[in-house]
PDB file of N, CA and C in Angstrom:
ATOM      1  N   UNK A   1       0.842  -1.165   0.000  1.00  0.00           N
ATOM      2  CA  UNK A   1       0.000   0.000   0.000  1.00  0.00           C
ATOM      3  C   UNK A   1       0.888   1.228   0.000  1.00  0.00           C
ATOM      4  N   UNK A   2       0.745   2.006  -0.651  1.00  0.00           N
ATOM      5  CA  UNK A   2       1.244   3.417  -0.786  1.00  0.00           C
ATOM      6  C   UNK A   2       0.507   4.321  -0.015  1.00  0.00           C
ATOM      7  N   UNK A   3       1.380   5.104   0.838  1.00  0.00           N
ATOM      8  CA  UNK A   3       1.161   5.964   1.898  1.00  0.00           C
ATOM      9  C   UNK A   3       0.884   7.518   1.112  1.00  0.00           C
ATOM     10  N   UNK A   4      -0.030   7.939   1.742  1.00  0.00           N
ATOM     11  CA  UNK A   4      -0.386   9.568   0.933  1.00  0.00           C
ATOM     12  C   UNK A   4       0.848  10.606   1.009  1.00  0.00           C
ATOM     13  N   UNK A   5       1.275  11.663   0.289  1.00  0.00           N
ATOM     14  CA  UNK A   5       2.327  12.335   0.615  1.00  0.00           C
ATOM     15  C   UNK A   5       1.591  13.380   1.893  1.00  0.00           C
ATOM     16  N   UNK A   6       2.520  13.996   2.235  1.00  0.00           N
ATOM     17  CA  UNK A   6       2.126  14.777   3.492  1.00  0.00           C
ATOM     18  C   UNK A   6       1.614  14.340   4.749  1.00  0.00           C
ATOM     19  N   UNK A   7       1.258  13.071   4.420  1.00  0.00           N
ATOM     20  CA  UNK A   7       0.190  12.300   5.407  1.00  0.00           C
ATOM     21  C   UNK A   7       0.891  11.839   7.100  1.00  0.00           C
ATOM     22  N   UNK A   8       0.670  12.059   8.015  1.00  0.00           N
ATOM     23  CA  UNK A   8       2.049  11.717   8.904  1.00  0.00           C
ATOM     24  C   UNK A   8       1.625  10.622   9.897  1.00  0.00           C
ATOM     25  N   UNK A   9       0.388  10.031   9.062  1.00  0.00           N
ATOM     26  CA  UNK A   9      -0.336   8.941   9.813  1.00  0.00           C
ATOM     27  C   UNK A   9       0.411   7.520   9.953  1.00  0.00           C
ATOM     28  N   UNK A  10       1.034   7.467   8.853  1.00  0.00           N
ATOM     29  CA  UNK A  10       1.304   6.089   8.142  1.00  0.00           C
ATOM     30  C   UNK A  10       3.102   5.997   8.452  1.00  0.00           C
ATOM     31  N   UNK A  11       3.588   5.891  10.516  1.00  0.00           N
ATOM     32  CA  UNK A  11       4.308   5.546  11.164  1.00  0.00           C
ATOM     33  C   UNK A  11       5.466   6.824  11.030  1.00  0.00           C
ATOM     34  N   UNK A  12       5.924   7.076  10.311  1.00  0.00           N
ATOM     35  CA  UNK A  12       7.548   7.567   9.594  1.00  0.00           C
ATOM     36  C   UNK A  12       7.233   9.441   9.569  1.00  0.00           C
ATOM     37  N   UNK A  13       7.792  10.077  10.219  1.00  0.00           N
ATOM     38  CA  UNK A  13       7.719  11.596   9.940  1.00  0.00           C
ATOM     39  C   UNK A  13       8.556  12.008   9.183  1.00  0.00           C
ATOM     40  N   UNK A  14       9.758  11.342   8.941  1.00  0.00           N
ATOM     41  CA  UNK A  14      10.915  11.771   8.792  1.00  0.00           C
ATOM     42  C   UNK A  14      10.593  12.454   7.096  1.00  0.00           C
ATOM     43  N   UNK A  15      11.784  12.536   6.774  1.00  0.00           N
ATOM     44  CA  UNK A  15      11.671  13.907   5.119  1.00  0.00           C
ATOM     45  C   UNK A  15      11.499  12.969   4.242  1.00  0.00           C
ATOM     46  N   UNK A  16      12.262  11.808   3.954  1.00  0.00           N
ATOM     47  CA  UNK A  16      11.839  10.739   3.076  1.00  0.00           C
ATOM     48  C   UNK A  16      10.757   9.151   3.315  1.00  0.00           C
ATOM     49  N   UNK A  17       9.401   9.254   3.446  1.00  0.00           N
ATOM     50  CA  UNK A  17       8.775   8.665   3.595  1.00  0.00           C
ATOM     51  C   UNK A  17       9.048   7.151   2.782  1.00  0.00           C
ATOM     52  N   UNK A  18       8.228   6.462   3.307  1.00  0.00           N
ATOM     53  CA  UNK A  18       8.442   4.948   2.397  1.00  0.00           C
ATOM     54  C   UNK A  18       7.723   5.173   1.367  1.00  0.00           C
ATOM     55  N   UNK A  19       7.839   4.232   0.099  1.00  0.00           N
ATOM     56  CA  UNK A  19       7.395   4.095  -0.846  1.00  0.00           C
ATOM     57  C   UNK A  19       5.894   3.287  -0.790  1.00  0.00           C
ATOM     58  N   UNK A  20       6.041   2.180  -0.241  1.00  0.00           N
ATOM     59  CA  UNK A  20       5.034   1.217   0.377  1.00  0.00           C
ATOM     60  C   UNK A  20       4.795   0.812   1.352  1.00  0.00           C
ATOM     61  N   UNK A  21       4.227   0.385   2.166  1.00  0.00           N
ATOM     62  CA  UNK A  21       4.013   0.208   3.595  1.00  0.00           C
ATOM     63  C   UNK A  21       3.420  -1.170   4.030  1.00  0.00           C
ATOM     64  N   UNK A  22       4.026  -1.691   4.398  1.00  0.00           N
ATOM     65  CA  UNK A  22       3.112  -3.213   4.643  1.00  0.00           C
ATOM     66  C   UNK A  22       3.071  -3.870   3.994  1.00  0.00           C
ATOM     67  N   UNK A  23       2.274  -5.334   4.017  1.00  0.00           N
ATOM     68  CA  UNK A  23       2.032  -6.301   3.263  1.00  0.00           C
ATOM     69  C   UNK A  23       0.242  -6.451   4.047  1.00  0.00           C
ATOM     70  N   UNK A  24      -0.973  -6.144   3.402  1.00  0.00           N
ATOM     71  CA  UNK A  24      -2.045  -6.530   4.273  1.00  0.00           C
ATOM     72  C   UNK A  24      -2.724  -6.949   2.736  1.00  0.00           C
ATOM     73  N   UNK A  25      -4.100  -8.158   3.802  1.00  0.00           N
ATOM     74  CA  UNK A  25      -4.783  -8.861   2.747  1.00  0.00           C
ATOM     75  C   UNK A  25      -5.938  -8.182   2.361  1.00  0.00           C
ATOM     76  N   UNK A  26      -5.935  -8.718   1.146  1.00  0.00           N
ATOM     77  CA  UNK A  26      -7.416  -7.895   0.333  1.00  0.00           C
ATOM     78  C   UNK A  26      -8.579  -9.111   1.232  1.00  0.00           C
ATOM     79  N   UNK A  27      -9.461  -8.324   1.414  1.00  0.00           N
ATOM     80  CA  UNK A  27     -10.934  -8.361   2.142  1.00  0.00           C
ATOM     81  C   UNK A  27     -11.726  -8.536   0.263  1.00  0.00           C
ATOM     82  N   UNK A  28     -12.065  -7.691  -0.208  1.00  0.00           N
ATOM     83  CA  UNK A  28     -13.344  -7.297  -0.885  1.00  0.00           C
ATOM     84  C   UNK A  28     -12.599  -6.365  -1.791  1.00  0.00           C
ATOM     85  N   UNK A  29     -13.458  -6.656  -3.613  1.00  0.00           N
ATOM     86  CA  UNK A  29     -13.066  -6.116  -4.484  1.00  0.00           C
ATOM     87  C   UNK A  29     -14.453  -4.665  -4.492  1.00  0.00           C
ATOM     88  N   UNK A  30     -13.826  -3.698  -4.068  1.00  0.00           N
ATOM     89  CA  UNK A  30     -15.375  -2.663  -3.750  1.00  0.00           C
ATOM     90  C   UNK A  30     -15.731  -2.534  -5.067  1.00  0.00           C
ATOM     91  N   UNK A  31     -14.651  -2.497  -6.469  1.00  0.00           N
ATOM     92  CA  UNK A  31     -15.247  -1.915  -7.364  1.00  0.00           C
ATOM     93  C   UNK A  31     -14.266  -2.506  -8.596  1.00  0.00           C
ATOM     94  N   UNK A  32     -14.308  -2.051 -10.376  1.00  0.00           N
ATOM     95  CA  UNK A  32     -13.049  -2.396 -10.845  1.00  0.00           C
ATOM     96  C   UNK A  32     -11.612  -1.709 -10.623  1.00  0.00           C
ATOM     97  N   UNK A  33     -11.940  -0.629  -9.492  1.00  0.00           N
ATOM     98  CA  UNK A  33      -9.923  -0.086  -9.450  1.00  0.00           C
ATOM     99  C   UNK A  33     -10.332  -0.056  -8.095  1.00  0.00           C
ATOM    100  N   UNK A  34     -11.040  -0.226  -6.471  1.00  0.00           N
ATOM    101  CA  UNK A  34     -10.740  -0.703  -5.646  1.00  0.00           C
ATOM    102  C   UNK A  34     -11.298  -1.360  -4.525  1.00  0.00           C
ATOM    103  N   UNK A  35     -10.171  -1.430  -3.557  1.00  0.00           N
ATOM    104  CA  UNK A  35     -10.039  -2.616  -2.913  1.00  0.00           C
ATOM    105  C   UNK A  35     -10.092  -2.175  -1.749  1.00  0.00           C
ATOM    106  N   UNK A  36     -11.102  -3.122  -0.727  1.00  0.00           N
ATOM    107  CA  UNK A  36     -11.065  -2.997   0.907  1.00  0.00           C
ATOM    108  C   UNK A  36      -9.455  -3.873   1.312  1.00  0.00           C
ATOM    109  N   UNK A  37      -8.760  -3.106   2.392  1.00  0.00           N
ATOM    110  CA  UNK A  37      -8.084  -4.510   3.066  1.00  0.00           C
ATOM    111  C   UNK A  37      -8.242  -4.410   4.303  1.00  0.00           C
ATOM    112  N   UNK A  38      -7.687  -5.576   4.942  1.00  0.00           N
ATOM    113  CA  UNK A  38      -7.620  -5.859   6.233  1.00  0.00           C
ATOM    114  C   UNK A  38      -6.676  -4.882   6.899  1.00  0.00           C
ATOM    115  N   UNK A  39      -6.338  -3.599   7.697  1.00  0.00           N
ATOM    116  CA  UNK A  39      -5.452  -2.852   7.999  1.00  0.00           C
ATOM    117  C   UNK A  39      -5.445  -3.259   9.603  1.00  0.00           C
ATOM    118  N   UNK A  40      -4.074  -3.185  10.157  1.00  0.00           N
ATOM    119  CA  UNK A  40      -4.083  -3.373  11.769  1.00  0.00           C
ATOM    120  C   UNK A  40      -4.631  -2.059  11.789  1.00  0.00           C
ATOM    121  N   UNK A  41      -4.864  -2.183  13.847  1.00  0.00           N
ATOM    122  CA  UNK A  41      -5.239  -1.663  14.734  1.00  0.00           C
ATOM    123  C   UNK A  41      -4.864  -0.003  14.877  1.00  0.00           C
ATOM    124  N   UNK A  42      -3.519   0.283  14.441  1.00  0.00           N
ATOM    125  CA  UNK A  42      -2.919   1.158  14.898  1.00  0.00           C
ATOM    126  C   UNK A  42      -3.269   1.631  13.483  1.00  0.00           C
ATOM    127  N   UNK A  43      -3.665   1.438  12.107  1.00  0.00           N
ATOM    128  CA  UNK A  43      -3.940   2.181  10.647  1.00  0.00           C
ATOM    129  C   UNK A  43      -5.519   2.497  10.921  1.00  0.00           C
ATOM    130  N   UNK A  44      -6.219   2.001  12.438  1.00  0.00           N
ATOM    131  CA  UNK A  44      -7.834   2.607  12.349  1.00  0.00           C
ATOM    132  C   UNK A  44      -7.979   3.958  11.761  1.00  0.00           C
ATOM    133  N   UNK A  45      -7.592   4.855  12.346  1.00  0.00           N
ATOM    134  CA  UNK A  45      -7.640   6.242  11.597  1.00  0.00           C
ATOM    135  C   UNK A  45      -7.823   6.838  10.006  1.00  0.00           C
ATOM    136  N   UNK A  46      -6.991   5.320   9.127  1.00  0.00           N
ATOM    137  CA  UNK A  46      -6.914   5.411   7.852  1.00  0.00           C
ATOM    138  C   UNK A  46      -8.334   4.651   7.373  1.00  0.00           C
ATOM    139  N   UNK A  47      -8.796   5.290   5.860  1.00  0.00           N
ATOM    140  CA  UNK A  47      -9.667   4.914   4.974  1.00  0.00           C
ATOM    141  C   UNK A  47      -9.141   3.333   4.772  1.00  0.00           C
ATOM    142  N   UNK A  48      -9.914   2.155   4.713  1.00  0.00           N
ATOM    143  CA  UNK A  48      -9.703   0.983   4.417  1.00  0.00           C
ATOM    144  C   UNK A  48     -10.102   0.416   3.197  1.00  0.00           C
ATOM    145  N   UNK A  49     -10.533   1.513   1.749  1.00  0.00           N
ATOM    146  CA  UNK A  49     -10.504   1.417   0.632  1.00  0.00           C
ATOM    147  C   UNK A  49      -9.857   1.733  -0.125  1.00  0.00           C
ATOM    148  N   UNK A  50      -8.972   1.267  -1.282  1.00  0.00           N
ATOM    149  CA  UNK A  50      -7.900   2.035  -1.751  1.00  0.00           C
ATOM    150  C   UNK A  50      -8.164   1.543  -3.342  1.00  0.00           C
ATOM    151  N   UNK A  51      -7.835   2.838  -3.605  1.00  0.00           N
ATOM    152  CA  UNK A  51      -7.547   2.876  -5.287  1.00  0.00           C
ATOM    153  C   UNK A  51      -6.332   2.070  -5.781  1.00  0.00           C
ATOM    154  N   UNK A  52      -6.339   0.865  -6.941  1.00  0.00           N
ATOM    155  CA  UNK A  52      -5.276   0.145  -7.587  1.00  0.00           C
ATOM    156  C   UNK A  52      -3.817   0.537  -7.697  1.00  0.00           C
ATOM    157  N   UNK A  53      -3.995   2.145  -8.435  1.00  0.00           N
ATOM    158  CA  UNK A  53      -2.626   2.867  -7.852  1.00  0.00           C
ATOM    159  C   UNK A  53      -1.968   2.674  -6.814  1.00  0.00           C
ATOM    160  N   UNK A  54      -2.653   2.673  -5.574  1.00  0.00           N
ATOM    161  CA  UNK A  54      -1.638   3.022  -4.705  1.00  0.00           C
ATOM    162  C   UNK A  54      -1.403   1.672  -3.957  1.00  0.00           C
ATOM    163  N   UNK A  55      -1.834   0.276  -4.688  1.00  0.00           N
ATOM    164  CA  UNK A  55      -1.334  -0.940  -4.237  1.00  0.00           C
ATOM    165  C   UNK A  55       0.068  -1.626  -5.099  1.00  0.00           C
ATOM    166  N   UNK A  56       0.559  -2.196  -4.503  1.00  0.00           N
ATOM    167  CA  UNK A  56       1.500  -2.935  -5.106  1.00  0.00           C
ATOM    168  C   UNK A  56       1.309  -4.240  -5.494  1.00  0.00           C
ATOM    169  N   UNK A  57       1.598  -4.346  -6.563  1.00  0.00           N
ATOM    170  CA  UNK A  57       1.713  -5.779  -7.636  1.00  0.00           C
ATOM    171  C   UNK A  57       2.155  -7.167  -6.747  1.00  0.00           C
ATOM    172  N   UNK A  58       0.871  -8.168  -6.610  1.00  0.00           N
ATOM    173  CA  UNK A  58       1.192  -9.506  -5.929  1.00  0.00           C
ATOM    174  C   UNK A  58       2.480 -10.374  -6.299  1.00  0.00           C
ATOM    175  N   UNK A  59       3.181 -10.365  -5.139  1.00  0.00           N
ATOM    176  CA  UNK A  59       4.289 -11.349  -5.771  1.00  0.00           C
ATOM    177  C   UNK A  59       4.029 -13.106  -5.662  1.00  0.00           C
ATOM    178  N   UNK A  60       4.105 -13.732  -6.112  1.00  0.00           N
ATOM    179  CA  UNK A  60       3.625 -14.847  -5.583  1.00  0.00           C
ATOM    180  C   UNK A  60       4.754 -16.150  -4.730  1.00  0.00           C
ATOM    181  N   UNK A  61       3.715 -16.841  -3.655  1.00  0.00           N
ATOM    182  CA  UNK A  61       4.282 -17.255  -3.103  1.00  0.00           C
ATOM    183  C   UNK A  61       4.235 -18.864  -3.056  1.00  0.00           C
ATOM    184  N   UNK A  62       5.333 -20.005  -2.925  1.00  0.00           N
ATOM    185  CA  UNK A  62       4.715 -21.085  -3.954  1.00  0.00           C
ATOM    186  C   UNK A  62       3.526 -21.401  -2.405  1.00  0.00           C
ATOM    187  N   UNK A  63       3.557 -21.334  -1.021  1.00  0.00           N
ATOM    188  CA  UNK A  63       2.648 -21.511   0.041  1.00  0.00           C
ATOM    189  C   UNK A  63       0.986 -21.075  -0.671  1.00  0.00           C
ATOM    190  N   UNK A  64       1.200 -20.091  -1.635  1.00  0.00           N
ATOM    191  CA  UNK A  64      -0.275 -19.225  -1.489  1.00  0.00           C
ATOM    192  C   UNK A  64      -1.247 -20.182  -2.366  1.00  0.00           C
ATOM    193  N   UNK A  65      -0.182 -21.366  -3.558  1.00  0.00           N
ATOM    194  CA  UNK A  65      -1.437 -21.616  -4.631  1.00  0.00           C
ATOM    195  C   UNK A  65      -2.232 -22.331  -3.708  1.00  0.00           C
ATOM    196  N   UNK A  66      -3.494 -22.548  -4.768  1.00  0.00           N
ATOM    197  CA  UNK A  66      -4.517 -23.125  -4.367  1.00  0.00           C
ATOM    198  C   UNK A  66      -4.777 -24.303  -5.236  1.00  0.00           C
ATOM    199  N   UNK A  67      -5.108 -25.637  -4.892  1.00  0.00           N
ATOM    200  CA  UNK A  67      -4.883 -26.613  -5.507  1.00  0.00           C
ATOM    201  C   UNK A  67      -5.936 -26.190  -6.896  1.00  0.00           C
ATOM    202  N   UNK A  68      -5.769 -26.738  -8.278  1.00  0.00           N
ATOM    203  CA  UNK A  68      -7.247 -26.710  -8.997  1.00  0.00           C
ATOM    204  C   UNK A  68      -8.233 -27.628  -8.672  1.00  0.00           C
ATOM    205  N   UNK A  69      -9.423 -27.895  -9.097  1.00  0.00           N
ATOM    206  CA  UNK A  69     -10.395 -28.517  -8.590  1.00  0.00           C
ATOM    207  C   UNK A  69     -10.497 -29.980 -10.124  1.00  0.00           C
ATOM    208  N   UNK A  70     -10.671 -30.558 -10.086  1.00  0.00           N
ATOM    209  CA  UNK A  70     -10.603 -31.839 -11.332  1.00  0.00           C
ATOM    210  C   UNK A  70     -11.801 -31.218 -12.293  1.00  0.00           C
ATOM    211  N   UNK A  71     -11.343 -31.357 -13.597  1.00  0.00           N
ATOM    212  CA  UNK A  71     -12.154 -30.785 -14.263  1.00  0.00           C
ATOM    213  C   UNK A  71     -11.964 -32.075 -15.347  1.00  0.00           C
ATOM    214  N   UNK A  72     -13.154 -32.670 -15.815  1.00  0.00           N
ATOM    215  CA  UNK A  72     -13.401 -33.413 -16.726  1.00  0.00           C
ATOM    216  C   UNK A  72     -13.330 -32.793 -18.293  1.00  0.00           C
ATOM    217  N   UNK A  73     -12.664 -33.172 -18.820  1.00  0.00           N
ATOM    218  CA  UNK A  73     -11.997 -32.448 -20.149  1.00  0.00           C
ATOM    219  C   UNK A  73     -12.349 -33.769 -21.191  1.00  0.00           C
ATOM    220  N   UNK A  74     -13.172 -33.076 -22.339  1.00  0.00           N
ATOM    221  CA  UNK A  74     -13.338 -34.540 -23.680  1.00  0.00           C
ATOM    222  C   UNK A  74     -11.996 -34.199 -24.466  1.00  0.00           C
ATOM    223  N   UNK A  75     -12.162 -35.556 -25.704  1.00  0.00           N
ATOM    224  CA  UNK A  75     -11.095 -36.193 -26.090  1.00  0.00           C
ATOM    225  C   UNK A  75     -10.782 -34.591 -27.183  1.00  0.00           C
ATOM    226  N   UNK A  76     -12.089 -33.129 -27.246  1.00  0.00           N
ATOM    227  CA  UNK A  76     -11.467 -32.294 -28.193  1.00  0.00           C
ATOM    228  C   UNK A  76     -11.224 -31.186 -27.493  1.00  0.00           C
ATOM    229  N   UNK A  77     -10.776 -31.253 -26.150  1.00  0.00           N
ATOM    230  CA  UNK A  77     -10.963 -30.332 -25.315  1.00  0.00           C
ATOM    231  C   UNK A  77     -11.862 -29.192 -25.105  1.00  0.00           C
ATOM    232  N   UNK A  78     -12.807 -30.230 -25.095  1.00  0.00           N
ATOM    233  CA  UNK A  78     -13.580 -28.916 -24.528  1.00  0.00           C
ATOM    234  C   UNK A  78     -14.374 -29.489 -23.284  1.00  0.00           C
ATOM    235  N   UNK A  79     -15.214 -28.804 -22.387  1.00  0.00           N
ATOM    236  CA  UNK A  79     -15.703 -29.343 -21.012  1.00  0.00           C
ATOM    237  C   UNK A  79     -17.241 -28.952 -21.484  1.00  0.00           C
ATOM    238  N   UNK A  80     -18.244 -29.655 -20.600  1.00  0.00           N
ATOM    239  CA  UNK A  80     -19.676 -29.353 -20.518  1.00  0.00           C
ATOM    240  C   UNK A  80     -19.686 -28.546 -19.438  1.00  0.00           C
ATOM    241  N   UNK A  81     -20.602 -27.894 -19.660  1.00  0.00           N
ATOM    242  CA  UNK A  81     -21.073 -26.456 -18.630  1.00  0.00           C
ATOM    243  C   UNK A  81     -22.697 -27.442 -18.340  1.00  0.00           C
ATOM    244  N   UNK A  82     -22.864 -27.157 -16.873  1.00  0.00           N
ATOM    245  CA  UNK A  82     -24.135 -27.971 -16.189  1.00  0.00           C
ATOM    246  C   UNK A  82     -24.601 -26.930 -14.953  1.00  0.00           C
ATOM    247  N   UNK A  83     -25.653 -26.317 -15.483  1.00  0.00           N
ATOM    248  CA  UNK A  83     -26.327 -25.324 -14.605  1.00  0.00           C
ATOM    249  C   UNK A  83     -26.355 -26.173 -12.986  1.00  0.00           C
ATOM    250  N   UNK A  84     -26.086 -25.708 -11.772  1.00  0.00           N
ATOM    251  CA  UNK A  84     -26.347 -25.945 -10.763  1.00  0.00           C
ATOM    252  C   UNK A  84     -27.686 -25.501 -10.446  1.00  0.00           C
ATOM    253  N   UNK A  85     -27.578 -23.893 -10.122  1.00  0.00           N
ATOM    254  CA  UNK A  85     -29.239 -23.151 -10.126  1.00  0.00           C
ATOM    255  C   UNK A  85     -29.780 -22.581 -10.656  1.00  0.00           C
ATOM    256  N   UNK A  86     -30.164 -21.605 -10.389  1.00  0.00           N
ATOM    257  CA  UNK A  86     -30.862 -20.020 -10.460  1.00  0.00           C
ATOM    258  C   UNK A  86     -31.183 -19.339  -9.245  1.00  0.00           C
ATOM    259  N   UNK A  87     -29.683 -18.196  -9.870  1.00  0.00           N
ATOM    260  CA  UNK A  87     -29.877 -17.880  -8.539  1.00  0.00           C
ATOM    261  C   UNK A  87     -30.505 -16.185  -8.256  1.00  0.00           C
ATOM    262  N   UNK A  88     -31.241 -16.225  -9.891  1.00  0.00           N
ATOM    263  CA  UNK A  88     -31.824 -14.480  -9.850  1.00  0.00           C
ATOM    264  C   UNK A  88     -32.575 -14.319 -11.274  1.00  0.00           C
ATOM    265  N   UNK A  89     -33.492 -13.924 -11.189  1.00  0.00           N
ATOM    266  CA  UNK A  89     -34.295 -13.808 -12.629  1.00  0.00           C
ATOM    267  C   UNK A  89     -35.075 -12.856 -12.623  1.00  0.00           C
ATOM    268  N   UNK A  90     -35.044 -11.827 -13.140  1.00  0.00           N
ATOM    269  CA  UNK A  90     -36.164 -10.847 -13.681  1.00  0.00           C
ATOM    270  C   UNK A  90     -36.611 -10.242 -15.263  1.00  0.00           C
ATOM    271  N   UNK A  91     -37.635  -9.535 -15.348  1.00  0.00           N
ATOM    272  CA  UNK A  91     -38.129  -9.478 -16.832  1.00  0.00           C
ATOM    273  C   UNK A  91     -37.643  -8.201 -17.303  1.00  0.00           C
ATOM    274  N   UNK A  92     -37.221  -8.218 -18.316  1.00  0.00           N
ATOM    275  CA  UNK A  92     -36.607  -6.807 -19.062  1.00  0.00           C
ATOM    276  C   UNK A  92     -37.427  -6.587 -20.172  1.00  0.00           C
ATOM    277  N   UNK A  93     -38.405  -5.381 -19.918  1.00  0.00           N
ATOM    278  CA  UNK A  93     -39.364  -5.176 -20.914  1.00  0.00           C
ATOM    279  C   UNK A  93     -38.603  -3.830 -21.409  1.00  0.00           C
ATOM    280  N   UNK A  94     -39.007  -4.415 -23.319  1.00  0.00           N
ATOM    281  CA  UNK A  94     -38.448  -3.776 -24.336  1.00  0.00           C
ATOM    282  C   UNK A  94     -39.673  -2.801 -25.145  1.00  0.00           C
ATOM    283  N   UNK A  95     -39.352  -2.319 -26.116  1.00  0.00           N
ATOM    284  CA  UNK A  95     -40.256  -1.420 -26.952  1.00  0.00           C
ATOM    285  C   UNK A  95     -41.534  -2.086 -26.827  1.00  0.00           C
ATOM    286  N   UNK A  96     -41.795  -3.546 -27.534  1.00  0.00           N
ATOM    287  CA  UNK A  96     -42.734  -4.328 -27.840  1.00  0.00           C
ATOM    288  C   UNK A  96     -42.879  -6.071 -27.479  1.00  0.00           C
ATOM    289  N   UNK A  97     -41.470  -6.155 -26.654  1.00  0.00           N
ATOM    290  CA  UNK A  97     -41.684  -7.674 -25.963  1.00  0.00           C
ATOM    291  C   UNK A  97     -41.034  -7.829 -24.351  1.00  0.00           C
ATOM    292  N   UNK A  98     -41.391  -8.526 -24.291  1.00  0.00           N
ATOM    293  CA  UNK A  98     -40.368  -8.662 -22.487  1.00  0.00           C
ATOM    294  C   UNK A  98     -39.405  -9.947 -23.192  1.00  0.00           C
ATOM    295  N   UNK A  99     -38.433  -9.645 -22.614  1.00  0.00           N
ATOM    296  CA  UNK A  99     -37.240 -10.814 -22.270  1.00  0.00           C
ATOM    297  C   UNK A  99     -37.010 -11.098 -21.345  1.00  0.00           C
ATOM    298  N   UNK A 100     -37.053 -12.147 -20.641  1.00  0.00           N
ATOM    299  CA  UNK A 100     -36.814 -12.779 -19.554  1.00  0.00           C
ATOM    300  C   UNK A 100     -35.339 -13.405 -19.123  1.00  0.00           C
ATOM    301  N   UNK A 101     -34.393 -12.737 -18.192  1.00  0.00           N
ATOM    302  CA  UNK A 101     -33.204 -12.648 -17.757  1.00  0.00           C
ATOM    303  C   UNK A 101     -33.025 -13.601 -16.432  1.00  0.00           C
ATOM    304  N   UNK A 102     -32.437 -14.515 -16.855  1.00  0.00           N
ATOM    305  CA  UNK A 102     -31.840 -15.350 -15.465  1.00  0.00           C
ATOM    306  C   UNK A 102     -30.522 -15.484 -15.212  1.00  0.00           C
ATOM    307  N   UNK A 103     -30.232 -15.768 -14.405  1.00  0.00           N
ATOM    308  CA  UNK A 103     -28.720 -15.253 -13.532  1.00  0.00           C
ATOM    309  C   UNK A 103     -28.475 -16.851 -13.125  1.00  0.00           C
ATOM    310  N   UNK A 104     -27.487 -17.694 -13.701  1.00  0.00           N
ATOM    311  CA  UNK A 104     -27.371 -18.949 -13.404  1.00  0.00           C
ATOM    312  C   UNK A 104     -25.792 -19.404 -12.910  1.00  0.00           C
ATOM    313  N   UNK A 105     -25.947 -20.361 -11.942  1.00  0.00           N
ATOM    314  CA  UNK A 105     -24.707 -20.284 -11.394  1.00  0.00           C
ATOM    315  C   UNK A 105     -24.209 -21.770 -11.830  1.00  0.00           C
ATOM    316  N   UNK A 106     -22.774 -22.223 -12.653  1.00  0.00           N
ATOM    317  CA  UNK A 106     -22.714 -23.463 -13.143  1.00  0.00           C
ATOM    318  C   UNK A 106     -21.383 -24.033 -12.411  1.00  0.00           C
ATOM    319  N   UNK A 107     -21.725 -25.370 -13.344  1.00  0.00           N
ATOM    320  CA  UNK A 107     -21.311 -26.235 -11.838  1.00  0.00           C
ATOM    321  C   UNK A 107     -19.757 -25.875 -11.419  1.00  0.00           C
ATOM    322  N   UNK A 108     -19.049 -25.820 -12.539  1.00  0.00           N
ATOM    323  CA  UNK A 108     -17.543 -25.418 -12.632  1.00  0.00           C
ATOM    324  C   UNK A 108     -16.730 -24.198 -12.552  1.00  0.00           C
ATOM    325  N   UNK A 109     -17.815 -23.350 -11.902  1.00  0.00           N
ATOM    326  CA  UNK A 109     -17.368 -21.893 -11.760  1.00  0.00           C
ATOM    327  C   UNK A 109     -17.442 -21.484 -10.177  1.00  0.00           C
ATOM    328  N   UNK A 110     -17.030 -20.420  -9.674  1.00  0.00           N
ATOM    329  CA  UNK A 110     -17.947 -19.792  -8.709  1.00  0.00           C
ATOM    330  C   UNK A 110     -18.847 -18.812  -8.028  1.00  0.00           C
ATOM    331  N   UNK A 111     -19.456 -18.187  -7.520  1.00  0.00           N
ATOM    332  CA  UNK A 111     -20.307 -17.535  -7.296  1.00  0.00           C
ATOM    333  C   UNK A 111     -19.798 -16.098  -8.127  1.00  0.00           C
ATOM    334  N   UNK A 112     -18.442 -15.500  -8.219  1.00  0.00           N
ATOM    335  CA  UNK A 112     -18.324 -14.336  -9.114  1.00  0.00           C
ATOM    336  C   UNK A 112     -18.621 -14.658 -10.352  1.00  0.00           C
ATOM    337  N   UNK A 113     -18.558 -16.140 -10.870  1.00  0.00           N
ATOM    338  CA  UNK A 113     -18.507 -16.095 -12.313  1.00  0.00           C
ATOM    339  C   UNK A 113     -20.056 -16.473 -12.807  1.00  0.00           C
ATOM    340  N   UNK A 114     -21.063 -15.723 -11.869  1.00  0.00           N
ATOM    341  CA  UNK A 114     -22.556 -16.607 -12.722  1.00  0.00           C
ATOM    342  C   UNK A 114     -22.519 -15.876 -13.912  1.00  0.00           C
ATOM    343  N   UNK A 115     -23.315 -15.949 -14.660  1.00  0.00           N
ATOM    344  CA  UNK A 115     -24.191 -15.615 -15.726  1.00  0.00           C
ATOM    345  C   UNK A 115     -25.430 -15.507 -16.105  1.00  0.00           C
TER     346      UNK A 115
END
């Protein structure tokens, strides 16, 4: 996280401030450029949403992957998609017809990726 200039919140008074500050985990994507994180105790004072700018680029760690999940693949690679639910549907009325919009969640995805 990048510390504001002038700001004398974020530990360091001195004339040359840090560049970045910490290592804390993302909570929640608020929007497409930002991000809630988890900030200690002593950053209460600070806003806990931050614009993409002022984060730093994930380095990765081999501890962090996450195993993949088995995915059944045919002989031309490609996979079947198999609706689990519905998990939202409403009617979108047009000039002269309604279309009917459902929000479906499938089996091989997860809850960010319905459709």
């Amino acid at each position: 996280m990048s510390p504001w200039k002038g700001v004398v919140r974020f530990r360091k008074k001195e004339k040359q401030s840090p560049r970045y500050i910490g290592v804390y985990q993302i909570i929640e994507r608020v929007s497409e450029v930002a991000y809630r994180l988890d900030l200690p105790l002593e950053l209460s004072m600070v806003h806990n949403v931050f614009h993409v700018s002022m984060l730093r680029r994930y380095v990765s760690d081999p501890s962090h992957v996450i195993p993949p999940q088995p995915l059944e693949i045919n002989p031309d690679f490609t996979y079947d998609e198999v609706p689990v639910t519905i998990l939202d549907w409403k009617d979108k009325v047009l000039r002269n017809k309604t279309v009917c919009m459902v929000k479906v969640l499938w089996r091989n995805h997860s809850v960010e990726e319905v459709t």
